[in-house]
Protein backbone atom coordinates (compact mmCIF):
# COMPACT_ATOMS: atom_id res chain seq x y z
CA UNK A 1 -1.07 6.40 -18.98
CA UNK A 2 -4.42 5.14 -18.47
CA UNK A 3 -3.75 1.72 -20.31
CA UNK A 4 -0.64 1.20 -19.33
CA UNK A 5 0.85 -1.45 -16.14
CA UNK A 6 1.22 1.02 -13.27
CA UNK A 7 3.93 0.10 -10.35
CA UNK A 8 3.52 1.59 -6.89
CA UNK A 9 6.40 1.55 -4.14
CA UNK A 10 4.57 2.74 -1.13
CA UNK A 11 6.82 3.61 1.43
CA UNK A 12 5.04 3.89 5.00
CA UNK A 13 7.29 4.83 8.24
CA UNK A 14 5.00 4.77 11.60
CA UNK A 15 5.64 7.09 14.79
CA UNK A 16 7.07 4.66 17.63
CA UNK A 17 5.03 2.57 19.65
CA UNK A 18 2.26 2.20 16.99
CA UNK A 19 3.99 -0.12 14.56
CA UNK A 20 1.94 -3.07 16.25
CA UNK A 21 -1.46 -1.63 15.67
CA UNK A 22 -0.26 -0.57 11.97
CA UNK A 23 1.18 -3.88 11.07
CA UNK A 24 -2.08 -5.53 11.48
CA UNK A 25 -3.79 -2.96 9.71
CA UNK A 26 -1.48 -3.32 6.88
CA UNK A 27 -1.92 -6.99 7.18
CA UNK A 28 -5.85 -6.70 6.47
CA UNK A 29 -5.65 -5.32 3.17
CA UNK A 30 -3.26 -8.30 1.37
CA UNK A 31 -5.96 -11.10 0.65
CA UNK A 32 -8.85 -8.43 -0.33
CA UNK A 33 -6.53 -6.18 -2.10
CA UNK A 34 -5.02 -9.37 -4.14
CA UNK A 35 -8.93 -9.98 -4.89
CA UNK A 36 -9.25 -7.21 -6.29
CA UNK A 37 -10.04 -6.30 -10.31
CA UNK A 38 -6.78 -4.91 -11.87
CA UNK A 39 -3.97 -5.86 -8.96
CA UNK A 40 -1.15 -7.80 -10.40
CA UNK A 41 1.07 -7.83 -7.26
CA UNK A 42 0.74 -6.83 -3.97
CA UNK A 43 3.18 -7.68 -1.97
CA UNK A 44 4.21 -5.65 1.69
CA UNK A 45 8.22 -5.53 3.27
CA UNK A 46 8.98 -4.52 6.45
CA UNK A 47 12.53 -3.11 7.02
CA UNK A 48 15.46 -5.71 8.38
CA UNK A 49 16.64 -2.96 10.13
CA UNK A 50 13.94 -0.44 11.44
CA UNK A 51 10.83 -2.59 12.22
CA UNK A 52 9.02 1.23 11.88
CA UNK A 53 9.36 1.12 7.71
CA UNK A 54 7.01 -0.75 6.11
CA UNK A 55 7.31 -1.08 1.85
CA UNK A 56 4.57 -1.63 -0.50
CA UNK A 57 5.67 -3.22 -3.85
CA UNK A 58 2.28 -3.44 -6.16
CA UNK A 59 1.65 -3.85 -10.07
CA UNK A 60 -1.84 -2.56 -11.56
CA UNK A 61 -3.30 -3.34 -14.73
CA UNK A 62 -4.13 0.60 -15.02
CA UNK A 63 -3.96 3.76 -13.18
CA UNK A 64 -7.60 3.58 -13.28
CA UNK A 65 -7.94 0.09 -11.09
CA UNK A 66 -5.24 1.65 -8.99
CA UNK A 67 -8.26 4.80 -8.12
CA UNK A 68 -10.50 2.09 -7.45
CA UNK A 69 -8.77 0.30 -4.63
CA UNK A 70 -7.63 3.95 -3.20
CA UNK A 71 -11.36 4.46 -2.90
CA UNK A 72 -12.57 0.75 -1.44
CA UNK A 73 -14.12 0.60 1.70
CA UNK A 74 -10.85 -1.54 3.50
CA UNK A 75 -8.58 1.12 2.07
CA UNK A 76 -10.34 4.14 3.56
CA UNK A 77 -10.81 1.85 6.67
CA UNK A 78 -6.81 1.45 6.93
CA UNK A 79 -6.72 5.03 6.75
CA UNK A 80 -8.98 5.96 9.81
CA UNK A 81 -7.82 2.47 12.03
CA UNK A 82 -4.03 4.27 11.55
CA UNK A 83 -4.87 8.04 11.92
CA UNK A 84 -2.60 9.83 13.75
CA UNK A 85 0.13 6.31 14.04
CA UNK A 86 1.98 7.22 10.35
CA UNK A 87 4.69 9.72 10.51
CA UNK A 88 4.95 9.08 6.68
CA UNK A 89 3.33 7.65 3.37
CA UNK A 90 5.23 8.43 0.59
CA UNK A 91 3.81 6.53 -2.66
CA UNK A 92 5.68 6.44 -6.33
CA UNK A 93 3.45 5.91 -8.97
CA UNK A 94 5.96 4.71 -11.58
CA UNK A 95 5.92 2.55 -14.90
CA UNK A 96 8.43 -0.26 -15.80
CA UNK A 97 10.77 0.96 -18.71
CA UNK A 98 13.01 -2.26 -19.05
């Protein structure tokens, strides 16, 4: 698995009345996440119909470069700007079969 082109669909839902302050949050990480070693794709969706459900669609060169941005300093700063404002963060770690 470790050489192979990992996708992630990162599905995020935030408790109401925080999806402002999450938003932007999610907003910081696009231009140094795209930077980064390893990302393909990057690329966040926000639900036509619940403004609350926010998608992640990303493409890694490995699993490996996918640990690495997990552990960057602007990921783990999402993570405590947005404590306590996610209901849920489901991710799928999934590889493209056709």
């Amino acid at each position: 698995m470790a050489d192979q082109k990992l996708t992630i669909a990162a599905r995020i839902l935030v408790k109401e009345g925080k999806v402002d302050l999450v938003k932007a949050e999610l907003l910081k990480l696009i231009d140094i996440t795209r930077a980064e070693e390893g990302c393909i794709n990057y690329d966040l969706h926000q639900d036509n119909n619940n403004k609350n459900l926010f998608l992640f669609y990303e493409k890694w060169e490995t699993y490996d470069f996918l640990q690495k941005h997990l552990n960057n300093i602007h990921f783990v700063a999402f993570q405590k700007a947005t404590e306590g404002a996610i209901e849920e963060f489901v991710v799928n770690e999934m590889t493209q079969i056709a």
